[in-house]
N, C-alpha and C. Protein backbone atom coordinates (compact mmCIF):
# COMPACT_ATOMS: atom_id res chain seq x y z
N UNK A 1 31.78 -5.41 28.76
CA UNK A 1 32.61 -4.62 27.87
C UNK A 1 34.03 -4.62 28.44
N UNK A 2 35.04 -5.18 27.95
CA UNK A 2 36.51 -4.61 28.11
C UNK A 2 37.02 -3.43 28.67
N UNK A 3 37.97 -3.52 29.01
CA UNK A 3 38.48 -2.44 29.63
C UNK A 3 38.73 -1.14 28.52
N UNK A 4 39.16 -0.16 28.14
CA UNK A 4 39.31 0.76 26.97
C UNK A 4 39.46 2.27 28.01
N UNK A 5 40.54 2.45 27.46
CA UNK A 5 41.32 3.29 27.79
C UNK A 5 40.51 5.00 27.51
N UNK A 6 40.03 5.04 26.49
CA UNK A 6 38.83 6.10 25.78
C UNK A 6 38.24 6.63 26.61
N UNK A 7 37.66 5.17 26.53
CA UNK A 7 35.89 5.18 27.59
C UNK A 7 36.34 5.83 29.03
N UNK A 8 37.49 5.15 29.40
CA UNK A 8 37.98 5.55 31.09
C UNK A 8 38.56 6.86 31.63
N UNK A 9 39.21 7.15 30.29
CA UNK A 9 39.64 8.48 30.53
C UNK A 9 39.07 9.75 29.88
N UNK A 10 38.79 9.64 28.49
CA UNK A 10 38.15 10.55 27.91
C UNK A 10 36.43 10.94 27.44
N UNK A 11 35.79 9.72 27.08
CA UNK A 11 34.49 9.85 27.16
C UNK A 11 33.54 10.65 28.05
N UNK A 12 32.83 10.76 27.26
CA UNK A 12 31.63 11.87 28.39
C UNK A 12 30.73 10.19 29.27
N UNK A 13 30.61 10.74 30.54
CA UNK A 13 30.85 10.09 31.58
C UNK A 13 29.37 9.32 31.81
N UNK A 14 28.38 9.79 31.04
CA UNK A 14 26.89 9.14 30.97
C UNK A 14 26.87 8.02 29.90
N UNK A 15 26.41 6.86 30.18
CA UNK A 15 25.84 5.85 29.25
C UNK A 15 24.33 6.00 28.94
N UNK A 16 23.89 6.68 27.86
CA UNK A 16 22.78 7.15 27.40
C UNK A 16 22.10 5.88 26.71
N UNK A 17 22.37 5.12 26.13
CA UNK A 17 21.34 4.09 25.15
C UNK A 17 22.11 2.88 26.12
N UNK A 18 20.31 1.95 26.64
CA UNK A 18 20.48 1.00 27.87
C UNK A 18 20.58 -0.15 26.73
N UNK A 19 19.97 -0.53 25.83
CA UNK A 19 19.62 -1.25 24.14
C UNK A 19 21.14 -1.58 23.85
N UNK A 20 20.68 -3.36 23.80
CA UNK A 20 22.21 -3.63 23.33
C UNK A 20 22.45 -3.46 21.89
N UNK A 21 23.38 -3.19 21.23
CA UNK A 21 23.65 -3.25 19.69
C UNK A 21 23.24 -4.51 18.69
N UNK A 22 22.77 -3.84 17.71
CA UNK A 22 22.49 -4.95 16.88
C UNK A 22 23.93 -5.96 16.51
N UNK A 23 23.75 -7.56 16.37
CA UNK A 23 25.26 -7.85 16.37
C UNK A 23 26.07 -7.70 15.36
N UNK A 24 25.46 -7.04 13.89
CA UNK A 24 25.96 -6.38 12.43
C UNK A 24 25.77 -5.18 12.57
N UNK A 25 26.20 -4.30 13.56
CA UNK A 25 26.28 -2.91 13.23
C UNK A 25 27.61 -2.92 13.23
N UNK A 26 27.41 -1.81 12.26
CA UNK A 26 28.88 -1.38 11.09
C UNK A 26 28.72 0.22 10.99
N UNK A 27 27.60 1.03 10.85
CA UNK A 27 27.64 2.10 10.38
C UNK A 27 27.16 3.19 11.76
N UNK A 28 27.23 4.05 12.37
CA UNK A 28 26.22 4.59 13.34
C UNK A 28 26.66 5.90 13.09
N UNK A 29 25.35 6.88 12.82
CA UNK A 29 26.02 7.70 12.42
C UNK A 29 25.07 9.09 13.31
N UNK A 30 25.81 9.88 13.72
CA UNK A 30 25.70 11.15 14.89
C UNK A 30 25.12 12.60 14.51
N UNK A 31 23.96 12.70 14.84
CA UNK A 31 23.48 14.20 14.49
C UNK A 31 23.43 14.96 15.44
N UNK A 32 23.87 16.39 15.84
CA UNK A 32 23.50 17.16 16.79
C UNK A 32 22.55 17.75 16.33
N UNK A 33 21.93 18.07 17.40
CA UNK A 33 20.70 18.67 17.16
C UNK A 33 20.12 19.60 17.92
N UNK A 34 20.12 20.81 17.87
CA UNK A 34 19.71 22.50 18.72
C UNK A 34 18.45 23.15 18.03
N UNK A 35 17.39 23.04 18.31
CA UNK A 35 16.55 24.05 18.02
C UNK A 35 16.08 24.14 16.33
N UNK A 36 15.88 22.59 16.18
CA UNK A 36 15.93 21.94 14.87
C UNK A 36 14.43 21.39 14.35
N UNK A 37 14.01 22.18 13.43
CA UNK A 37 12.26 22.09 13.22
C UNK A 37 12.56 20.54 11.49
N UNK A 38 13.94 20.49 11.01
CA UNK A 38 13.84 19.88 10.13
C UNK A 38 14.35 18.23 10.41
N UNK A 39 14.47 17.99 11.54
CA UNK A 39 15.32 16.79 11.73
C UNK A 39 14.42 15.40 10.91
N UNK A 40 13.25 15.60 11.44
CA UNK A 40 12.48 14.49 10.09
C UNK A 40 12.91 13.93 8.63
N UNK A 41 13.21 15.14 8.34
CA UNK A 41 13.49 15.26 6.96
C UNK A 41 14.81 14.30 6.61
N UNK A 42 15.81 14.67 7.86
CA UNK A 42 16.63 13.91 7.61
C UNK A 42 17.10 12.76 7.85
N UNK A 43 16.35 11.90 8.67
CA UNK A 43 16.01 11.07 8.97
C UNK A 43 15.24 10.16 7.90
N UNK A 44 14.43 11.12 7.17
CA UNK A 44 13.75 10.50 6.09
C UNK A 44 14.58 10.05 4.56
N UNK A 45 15.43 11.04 4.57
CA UNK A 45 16.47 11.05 3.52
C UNK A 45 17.63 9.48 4.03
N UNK A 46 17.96 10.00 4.85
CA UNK A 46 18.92 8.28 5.99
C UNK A 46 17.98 7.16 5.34
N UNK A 47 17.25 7.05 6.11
CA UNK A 47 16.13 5.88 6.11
C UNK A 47 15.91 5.39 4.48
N UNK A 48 15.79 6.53 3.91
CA UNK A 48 15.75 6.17 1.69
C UNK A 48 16.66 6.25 1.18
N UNK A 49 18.09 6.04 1.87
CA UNK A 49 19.29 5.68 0.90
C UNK A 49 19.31 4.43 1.11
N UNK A 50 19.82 3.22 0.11
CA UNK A 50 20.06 2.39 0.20
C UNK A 50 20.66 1.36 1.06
N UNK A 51 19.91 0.19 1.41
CA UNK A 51 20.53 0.14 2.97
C UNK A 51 22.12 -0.61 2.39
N UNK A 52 23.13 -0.43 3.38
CA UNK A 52 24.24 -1.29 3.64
C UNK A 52 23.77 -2.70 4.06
N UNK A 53 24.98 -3.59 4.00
CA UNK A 53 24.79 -4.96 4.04
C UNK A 53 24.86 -4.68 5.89
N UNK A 54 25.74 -4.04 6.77
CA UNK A 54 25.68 -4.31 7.97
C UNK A 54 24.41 -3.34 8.52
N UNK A 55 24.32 -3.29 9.83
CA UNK A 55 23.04 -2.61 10.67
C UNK A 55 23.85 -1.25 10.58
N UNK A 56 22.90 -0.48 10.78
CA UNK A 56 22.88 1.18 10.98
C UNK A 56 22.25 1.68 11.97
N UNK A 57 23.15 2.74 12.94
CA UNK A 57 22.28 3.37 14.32
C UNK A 57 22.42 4.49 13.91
N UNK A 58 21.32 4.96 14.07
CA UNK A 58 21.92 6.92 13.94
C UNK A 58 21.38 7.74 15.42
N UNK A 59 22.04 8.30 16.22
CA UNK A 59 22.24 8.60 16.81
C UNK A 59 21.67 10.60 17.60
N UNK A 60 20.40 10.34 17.38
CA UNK A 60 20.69 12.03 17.37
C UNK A 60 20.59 12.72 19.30
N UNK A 61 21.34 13.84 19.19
CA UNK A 61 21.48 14.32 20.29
C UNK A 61 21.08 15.48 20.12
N UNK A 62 19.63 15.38 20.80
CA UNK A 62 19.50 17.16 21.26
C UNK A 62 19.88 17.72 22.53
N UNK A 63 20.64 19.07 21.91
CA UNK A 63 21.27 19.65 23.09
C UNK A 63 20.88 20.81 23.53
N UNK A 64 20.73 20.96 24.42
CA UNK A 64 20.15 22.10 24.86
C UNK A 64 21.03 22.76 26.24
N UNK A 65 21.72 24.01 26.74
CA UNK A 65 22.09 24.80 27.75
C UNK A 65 21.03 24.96 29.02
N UNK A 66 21.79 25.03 30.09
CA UNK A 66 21.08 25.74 31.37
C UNK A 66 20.30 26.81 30.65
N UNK A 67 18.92 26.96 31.50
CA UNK A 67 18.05 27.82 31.04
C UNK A 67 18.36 28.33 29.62
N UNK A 68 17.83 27.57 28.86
CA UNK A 68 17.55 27.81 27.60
C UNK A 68 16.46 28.84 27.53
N UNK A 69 16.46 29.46 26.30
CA UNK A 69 15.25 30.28 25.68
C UNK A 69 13.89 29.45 25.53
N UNK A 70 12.50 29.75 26.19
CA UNK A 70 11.71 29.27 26.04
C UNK A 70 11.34 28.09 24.79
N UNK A 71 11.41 29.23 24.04
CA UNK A 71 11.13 29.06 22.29
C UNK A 71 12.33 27.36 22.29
N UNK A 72 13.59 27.66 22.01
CA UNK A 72 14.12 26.43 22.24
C UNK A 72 14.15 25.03 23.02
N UNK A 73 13.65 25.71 24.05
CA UNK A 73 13.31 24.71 24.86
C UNK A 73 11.88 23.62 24.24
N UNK A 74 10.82 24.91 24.11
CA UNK A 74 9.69 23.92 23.21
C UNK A 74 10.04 23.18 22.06
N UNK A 75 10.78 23.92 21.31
CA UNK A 75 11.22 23.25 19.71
C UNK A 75 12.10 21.77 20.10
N UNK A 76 12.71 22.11 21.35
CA UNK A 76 13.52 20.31 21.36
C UNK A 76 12.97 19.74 21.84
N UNK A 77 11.55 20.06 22.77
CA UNK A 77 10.80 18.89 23.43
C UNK A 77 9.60 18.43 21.90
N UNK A 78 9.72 19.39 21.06
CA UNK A 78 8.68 19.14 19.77
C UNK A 78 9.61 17.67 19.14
N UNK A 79 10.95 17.74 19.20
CA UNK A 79 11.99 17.83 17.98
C UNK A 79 11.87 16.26 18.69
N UNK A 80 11.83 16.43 20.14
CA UNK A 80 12.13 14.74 20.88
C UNK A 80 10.99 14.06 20.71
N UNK A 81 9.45 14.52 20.59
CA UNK A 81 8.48 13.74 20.56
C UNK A 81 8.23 13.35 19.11
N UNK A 82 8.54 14.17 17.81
CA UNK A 82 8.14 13.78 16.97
C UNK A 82 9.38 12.39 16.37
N UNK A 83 10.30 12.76 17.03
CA UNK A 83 11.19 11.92 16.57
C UNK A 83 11.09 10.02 17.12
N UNK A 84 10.35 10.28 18.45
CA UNK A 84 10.31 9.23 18.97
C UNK A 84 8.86 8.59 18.40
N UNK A 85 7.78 9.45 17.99
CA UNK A 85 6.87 8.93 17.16
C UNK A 85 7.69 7.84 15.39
N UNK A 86 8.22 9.12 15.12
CA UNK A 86 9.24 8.83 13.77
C UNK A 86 9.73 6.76 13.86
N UNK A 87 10.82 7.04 15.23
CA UNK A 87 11.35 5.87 15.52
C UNK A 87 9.84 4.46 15.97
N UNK A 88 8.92 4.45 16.14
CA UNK A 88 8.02 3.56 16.65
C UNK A 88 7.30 3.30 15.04
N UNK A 89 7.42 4.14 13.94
CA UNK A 89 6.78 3.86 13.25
C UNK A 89 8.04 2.80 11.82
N UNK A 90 9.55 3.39 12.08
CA UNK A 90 10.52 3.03 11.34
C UNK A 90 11.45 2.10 11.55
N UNK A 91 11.56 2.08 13.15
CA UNK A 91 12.60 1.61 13.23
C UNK A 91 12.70 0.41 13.09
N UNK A 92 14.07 -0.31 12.55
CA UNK A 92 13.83 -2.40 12.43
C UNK A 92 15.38 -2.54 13.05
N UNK A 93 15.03 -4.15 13.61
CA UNK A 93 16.34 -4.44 14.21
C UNK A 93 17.56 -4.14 13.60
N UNK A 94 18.03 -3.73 12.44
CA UNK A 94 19.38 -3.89 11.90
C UNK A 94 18.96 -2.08 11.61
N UNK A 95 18.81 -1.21 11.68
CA UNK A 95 18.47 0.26 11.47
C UNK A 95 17.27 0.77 12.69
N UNK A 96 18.51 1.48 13.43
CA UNK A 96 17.30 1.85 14.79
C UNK A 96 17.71 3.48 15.20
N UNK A 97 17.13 4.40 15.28
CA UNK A 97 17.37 5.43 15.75
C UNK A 97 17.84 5.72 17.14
N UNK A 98 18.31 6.29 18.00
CA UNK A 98 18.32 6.25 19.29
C UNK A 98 18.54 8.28 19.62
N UNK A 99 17.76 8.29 20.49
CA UNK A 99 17.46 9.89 20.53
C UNK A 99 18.06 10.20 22.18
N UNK A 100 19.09 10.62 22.20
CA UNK A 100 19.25 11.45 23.66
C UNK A 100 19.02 13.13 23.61
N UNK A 101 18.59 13.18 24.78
CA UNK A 101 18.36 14.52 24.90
C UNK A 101 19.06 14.86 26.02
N UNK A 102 20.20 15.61 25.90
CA UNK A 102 21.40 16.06 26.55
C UNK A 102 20.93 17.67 27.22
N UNK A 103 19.73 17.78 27.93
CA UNK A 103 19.49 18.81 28.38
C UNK A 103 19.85 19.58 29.52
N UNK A 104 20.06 20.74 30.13
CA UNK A 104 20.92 21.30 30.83
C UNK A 104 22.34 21.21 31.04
N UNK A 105 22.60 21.32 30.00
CA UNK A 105 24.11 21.40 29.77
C UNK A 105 25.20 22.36 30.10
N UNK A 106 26.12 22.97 30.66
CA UNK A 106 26.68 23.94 30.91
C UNK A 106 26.43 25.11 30.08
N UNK A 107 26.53 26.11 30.05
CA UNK A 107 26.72 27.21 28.89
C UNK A 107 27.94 27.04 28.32
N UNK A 108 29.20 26.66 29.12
CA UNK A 108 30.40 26.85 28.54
C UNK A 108 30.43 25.88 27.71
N UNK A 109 29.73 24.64 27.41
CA UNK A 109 30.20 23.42 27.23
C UNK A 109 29.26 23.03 25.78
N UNK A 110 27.79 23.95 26.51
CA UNK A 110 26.99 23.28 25.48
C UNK A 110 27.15 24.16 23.87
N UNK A 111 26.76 23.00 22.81
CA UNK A 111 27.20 23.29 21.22
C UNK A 111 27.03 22.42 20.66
N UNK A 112 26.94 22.58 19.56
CA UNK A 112 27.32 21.41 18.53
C UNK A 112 28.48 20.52 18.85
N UNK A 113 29.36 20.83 19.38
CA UNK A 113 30.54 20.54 19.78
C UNK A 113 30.62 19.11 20.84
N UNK A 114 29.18 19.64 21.86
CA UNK A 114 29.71 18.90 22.73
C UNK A 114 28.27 17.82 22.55
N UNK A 115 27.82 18.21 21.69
CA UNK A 115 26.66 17.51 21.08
C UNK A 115 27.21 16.18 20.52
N UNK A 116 28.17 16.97 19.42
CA UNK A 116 28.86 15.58 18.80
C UNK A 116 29.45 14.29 19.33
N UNK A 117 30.11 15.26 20.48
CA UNK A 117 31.11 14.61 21.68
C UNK A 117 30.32 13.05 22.12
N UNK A 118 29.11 13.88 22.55
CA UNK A 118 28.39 13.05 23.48
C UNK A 118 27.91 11.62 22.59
N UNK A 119 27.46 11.94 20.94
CA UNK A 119 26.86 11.22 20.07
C UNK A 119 28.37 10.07 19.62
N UNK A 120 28.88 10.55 19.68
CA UNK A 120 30.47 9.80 19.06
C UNK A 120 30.85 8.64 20.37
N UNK A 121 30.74 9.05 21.49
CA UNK A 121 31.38 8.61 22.30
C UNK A 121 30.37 7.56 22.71
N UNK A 122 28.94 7.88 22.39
CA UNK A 122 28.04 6.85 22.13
C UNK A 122 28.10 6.09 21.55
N UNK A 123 28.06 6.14 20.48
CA UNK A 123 28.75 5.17 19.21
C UNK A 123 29.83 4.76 19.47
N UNK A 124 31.01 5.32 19.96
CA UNK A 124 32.36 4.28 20.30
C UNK A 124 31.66 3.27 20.94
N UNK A 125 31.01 3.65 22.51
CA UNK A 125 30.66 2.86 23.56
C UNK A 125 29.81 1.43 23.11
N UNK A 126 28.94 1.85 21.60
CA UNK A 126 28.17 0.56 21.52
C UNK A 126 29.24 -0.32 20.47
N UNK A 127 30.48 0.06 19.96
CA UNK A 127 30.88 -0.59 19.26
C UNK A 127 31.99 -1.34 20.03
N UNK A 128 32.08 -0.77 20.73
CA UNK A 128 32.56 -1.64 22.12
C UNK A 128 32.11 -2.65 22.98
N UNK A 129 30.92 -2.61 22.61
CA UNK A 129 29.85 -3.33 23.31
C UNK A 129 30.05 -4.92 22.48
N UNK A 130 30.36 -4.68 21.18
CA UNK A 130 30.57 -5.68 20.05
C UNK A 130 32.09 -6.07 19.90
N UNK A 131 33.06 -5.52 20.70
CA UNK A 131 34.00 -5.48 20.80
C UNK A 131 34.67 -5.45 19.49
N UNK A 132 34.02 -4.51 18.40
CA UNK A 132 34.78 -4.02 17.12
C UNK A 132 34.68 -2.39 17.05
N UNK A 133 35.70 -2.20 18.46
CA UNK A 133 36.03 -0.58 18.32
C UNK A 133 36.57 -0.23 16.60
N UNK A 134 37.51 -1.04 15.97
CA UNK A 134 38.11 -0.95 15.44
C UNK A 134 37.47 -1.04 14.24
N UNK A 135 36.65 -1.78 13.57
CA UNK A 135 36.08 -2.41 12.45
C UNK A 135 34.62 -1.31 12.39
N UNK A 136 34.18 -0.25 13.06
CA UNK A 136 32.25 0.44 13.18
C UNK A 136 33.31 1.69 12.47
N UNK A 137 32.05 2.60 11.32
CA UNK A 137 32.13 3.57 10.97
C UNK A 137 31.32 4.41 11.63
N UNK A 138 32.05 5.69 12.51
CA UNK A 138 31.21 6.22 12.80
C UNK A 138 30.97 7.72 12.22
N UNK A 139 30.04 8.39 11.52
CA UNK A 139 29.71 9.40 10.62
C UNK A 139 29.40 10.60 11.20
N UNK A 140 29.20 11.58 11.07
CA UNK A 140 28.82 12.66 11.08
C UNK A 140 27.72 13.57 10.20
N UNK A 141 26.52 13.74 10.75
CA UNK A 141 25.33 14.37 9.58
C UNK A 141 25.21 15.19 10.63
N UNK A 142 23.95 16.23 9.67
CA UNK A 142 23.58 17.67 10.16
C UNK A 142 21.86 17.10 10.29
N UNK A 143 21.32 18.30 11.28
CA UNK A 143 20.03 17.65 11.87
C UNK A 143 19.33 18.10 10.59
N UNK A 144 19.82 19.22 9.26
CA UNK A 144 19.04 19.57 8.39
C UNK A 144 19.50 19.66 6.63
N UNK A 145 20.50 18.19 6.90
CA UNK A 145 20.70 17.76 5.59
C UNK A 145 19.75 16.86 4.88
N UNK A 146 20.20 16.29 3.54
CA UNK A 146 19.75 15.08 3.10
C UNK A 146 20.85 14.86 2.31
N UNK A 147 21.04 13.46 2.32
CA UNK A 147 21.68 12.51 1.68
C UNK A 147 21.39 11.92 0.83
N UNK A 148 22.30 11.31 -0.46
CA UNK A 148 21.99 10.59 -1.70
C UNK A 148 21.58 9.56 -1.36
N UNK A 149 21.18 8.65 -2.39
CA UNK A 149 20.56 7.37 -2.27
C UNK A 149 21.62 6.92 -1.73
N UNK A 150 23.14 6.38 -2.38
CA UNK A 150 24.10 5.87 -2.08
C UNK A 150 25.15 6.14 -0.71
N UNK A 151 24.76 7.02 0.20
CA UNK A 151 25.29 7.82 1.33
C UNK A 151 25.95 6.61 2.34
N UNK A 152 24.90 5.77 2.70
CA UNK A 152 24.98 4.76 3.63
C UNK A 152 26.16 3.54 3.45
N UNK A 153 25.45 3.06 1.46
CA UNK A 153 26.91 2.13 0.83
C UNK A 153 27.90 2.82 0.48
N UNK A 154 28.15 3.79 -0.14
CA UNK A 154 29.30 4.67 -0.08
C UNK A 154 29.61 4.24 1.35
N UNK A 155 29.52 4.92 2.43
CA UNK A 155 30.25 4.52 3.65
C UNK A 155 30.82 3.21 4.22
N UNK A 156 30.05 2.26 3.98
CA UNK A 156 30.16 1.09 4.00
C UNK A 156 31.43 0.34 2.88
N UNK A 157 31.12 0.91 1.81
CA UNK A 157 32.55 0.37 0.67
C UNK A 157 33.98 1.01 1.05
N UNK A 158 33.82 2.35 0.96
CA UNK A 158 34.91 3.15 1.46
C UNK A 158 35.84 2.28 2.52
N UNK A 159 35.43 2.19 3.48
CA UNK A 159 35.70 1.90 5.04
C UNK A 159 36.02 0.22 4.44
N UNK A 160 35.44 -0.67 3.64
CA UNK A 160 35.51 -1.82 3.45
C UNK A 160 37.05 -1.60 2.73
N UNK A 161 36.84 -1.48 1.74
CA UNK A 161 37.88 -1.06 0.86
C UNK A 161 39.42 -0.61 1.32
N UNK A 162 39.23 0.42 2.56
CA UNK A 162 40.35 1.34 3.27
C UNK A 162 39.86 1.03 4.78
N UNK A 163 40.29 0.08 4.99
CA UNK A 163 39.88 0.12 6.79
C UNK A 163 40.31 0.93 7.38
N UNK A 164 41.93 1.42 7.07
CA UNK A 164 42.97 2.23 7.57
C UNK A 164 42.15 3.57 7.47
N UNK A 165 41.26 4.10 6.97
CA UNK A 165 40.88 5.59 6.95
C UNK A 165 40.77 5.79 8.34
N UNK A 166 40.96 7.22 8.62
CA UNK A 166 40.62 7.67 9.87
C UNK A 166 39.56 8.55 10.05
């Protein structure tokens, strides 16, 4: 990977996914995830929108604080196993899930916030890996949305259409 100024100075400092990128990923898109009994769902909704012409990673990060609440603590070790069942039964080379679990996290630090942080900077890192920092959309979903059929190509045209978006 190139040198990048991001990665060196600002990125969160762990390389979480060892898996090199598919070489048509275009879309990767970042869920945080805290104490989340619906993340399936949305995953399931991702997975049944229409695929884009390039590969798709989605990215989810469960986060969890120093000494968490029991109860939370079980729900993200539930949230990590069913998801990694989820991924063995779905995943294909050009659409792959990748699940970190960002556990013991500061109190001050940990959130959605730094959830995202961690999921984004992931996604920079693998689109770097392809050396098209510039050319990967990277998205933002909730661990307990669903998306239209069209969610995925919508993103994909948009971004085609307007590279310049930010």
């Amino acid at each position: 990977m190139p040198q990048d100024l991001y990665l060196d100075r600002y990125a969160y400092p762990k390389n979480f996914i060892k898996e090199n990128p598919h070489n048509r990923l275009g879309i990767s898109v970042v869920i945080p995830c805290y104490n989340e009994p619906n993340l399936i769902g949305s995953l399931d909704s991702l997975r049944d929108a229409m695929p884009p012409l390039c590969g798709v990673e989605v990215i989810v990060v469960i986060n969890q604080p120093v000494k968490a609440e029991e109860a939370v603590h079980q729900q993200n070790l539930k949230t990590l196993l069913d998801t990694e069942a989820w991924k063995r039964e779905w995943d294909r080379p050009d659409w792959k899930v990748h699940v970190i679990y960002a556990k013991d996290l500061p109190r001050k630090h940990a959130g959605v916030g730094m959830a995202r942080k961690i999921g984004m900077d992931e996604a920079y890192r693998r689109f770097a890996l392809l050396d098209s920092t510039d050319a990967g959309v990277i998205a933002c979903f909730d661990a307990d949305s669903l998306c239209r059929d069209d969610y995925l190509t919508a993103l994909e045209a948009h971004f085609t259409r307007y590279p310049d978006t930010p």
